[in-house]
PDB file of N, CA and C in Angstrom:
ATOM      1  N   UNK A   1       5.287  -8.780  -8.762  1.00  0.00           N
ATOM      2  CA  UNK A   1       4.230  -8.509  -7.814  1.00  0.00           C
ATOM      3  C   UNK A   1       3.296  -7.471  -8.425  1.00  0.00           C
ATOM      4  N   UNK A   2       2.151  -7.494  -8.403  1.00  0.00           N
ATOM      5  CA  UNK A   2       0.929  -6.970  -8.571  1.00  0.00           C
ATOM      6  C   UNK A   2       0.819  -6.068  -7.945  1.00  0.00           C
ATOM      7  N   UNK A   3       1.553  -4.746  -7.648  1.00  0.00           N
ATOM      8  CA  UNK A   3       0.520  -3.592  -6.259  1.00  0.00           C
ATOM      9  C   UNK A   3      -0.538  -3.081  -6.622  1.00  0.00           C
ATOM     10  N   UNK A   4      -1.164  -3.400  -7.931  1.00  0.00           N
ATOM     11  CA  UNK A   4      -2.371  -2.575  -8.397  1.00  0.00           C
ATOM     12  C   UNK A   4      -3.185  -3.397  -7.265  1.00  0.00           C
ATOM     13  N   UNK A   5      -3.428  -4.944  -7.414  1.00  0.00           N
ATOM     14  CA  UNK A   5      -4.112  -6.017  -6.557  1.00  0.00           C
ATOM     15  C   UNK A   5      -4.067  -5.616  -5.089  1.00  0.00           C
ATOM     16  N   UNK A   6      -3.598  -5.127  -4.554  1.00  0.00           N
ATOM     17  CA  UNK A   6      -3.241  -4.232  -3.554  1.00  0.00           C
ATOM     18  C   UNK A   6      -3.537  -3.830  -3.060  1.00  0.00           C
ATOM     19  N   UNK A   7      -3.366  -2.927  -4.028  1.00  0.00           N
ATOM     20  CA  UNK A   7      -4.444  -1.607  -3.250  1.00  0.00           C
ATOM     21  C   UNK A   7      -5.923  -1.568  -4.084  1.00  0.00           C
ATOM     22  N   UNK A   8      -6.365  -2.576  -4.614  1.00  0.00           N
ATOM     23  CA  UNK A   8      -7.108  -2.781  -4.740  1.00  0.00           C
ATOM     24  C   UNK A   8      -8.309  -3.432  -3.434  1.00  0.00           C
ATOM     25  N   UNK A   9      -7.153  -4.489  -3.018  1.00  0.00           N
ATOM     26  CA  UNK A   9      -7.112  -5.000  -1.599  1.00  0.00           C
ATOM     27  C   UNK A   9      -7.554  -4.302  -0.831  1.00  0.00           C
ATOM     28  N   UNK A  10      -6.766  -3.259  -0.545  1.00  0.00           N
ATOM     29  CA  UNK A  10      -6.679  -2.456   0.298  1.00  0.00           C
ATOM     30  C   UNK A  10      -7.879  -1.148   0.202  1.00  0.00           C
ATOM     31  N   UNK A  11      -8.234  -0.937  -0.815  1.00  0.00           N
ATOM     32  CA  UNK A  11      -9.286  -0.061  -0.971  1.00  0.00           C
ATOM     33  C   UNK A  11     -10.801  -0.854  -0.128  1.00  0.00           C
ATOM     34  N   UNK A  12     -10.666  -1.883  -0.388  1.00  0.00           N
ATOM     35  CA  UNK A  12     -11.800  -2.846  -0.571  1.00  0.00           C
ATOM     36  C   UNK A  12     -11.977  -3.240   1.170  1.00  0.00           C
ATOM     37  N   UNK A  13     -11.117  -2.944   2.058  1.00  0.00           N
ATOM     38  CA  UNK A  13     -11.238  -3.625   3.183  1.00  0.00           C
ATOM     39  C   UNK A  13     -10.991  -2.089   4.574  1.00  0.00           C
ATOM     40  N   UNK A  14     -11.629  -2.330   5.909  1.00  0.00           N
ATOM     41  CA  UNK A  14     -11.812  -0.922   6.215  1.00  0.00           C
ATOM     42  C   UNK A  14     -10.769  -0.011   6.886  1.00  0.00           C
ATOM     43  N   UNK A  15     -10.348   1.062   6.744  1.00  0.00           N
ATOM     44  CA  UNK A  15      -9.780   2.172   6.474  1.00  0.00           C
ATOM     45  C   UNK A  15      -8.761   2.428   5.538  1.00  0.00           C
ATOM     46  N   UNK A  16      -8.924   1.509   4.884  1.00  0.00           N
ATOM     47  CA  UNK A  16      -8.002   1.631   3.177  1.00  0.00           C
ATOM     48  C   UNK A  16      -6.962   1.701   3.414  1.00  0.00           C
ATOM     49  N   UNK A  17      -6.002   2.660   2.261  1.00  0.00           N
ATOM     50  CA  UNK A  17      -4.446   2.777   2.052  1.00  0.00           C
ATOM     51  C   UNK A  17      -4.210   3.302   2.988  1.00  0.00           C
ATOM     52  N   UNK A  18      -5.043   4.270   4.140  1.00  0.00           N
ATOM     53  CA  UNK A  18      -4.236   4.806   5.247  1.00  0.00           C
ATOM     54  C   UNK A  18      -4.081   4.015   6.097  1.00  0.00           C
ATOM     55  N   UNK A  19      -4.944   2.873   6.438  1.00  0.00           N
ATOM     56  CA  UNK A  19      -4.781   1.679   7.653  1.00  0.00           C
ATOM     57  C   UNK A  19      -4.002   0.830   7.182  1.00  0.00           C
ATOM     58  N   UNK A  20      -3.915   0.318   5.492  1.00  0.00           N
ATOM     59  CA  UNK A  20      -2.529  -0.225   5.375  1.00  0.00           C
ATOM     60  C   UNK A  20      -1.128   0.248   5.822  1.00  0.00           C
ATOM     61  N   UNK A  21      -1.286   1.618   5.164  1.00  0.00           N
ATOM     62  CA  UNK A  21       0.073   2.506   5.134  1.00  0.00           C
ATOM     63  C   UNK A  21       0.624   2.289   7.185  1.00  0.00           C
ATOM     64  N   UNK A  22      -0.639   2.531   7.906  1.00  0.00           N
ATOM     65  CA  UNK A  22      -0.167   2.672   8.866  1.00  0.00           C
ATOM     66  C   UNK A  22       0.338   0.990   9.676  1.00  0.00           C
ATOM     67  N   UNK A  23      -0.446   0.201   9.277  1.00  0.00           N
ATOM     68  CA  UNK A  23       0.043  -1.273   9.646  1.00  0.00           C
ATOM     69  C   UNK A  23       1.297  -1.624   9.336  1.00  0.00           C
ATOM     70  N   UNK A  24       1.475  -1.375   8.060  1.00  0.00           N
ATOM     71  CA  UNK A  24       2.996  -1.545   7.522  1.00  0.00           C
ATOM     72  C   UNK A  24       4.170  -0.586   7.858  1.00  0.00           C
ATOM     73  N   UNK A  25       4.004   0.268   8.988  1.00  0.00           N
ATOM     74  CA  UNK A  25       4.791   1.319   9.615  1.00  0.00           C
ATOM     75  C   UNK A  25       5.155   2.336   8.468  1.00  0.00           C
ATOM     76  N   UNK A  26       4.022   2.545   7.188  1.00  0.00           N
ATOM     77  CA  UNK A  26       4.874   3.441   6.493  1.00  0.00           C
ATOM     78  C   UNK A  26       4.114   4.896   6.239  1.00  0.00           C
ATOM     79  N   UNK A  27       4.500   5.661   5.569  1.00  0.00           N
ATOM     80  CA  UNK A  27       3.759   6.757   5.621  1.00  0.00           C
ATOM     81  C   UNK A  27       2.911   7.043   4.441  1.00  0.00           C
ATOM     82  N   UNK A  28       2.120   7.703   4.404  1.00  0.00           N
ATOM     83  CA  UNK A  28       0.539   7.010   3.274  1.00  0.00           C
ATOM     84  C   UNK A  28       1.586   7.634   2.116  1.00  0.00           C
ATOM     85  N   UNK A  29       1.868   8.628   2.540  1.00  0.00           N
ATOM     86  CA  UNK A  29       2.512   9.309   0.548  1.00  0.00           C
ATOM     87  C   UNK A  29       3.072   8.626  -0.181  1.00  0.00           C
ATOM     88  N   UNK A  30       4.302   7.951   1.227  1.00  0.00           N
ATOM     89  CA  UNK A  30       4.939   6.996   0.466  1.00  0.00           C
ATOM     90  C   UNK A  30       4.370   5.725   0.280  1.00  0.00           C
ATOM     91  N   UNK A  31       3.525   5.115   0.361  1.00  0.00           N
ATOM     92  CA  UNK A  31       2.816   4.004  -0.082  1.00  0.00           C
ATOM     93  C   UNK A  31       2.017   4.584  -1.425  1.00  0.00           C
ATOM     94  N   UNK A  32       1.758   5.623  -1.690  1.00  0.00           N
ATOM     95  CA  UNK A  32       1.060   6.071  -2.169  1.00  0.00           C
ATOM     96  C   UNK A  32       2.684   6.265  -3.579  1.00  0.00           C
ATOM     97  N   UNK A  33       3.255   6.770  -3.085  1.00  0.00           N
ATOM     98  CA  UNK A  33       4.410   6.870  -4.560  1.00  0.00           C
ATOM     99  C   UNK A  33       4.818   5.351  -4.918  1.00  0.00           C
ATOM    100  N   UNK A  34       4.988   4.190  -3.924  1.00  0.00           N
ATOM    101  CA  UNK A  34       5.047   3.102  -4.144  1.00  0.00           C
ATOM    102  C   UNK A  34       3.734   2.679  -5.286  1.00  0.00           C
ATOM    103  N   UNK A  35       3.087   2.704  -5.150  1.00  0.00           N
ATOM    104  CA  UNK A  35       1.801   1.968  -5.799  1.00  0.00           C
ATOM    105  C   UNK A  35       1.841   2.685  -7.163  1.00  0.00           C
ATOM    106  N   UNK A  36       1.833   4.107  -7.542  1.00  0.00           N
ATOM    107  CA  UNK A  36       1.823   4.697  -8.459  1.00  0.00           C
ATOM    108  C   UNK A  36       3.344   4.474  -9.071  1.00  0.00           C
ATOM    109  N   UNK A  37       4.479   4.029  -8.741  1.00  0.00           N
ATOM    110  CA  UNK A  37       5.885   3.579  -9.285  1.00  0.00           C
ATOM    111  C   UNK A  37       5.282   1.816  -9.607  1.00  0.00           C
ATOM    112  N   UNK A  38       4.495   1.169  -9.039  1.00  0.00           N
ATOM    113  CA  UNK A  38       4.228  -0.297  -9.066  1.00  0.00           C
ATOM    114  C   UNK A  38       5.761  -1.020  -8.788  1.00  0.00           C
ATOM    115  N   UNK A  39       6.319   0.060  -7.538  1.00  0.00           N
ATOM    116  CA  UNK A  39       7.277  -0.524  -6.937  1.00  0.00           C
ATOM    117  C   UNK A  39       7.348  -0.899  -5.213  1.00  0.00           C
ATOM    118  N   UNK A  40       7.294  -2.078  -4.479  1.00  0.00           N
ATOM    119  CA  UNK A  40       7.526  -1.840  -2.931  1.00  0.00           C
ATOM    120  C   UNK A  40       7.932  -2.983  -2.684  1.00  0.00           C
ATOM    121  N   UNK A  41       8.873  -2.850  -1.780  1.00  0.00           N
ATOM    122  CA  UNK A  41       9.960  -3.404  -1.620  1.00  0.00           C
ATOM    123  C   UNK A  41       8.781  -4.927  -0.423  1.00  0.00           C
ATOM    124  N   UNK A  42       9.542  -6.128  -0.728  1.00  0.00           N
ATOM    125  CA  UNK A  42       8.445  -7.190   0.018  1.00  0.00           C
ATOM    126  C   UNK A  42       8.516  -7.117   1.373  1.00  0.00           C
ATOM    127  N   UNK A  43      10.354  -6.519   1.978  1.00  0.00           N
ATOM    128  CA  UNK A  43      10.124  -6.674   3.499  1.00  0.00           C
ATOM    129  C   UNK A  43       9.285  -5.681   3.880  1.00  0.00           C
ATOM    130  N   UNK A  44       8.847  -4.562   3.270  1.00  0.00           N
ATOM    131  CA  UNK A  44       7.480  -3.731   3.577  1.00  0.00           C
ATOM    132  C   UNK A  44       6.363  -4.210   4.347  1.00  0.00           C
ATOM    133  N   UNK A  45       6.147  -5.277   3.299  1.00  0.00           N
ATOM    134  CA  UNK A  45       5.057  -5.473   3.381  1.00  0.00           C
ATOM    135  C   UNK A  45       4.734  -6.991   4.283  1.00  0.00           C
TER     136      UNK A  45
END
């Protein structure tokens, strides 16, 4: 899996990694250590 595409995604569409982070019930840091590891788990998401 691609998370660069991602949050690329996610940059690109409106309120970014924090409206992802928060859709996906998770907390931005940790989406944020996910993406920078280019690790997250799929039931995440």
């Amino acid at each position: 899996m691609n998370i660069l595409k991602i949050k690329e995604l996610a940059e690109n569409r409106a309120g970014g990694l924090k409206r992802l982070a928060k859709d996906i019930d998770m907390s931005e840091a940790n989406l944020h250590r996910c993406i920078n590891a280019n690790k997250i788990q799929a039931n995440d998401l």
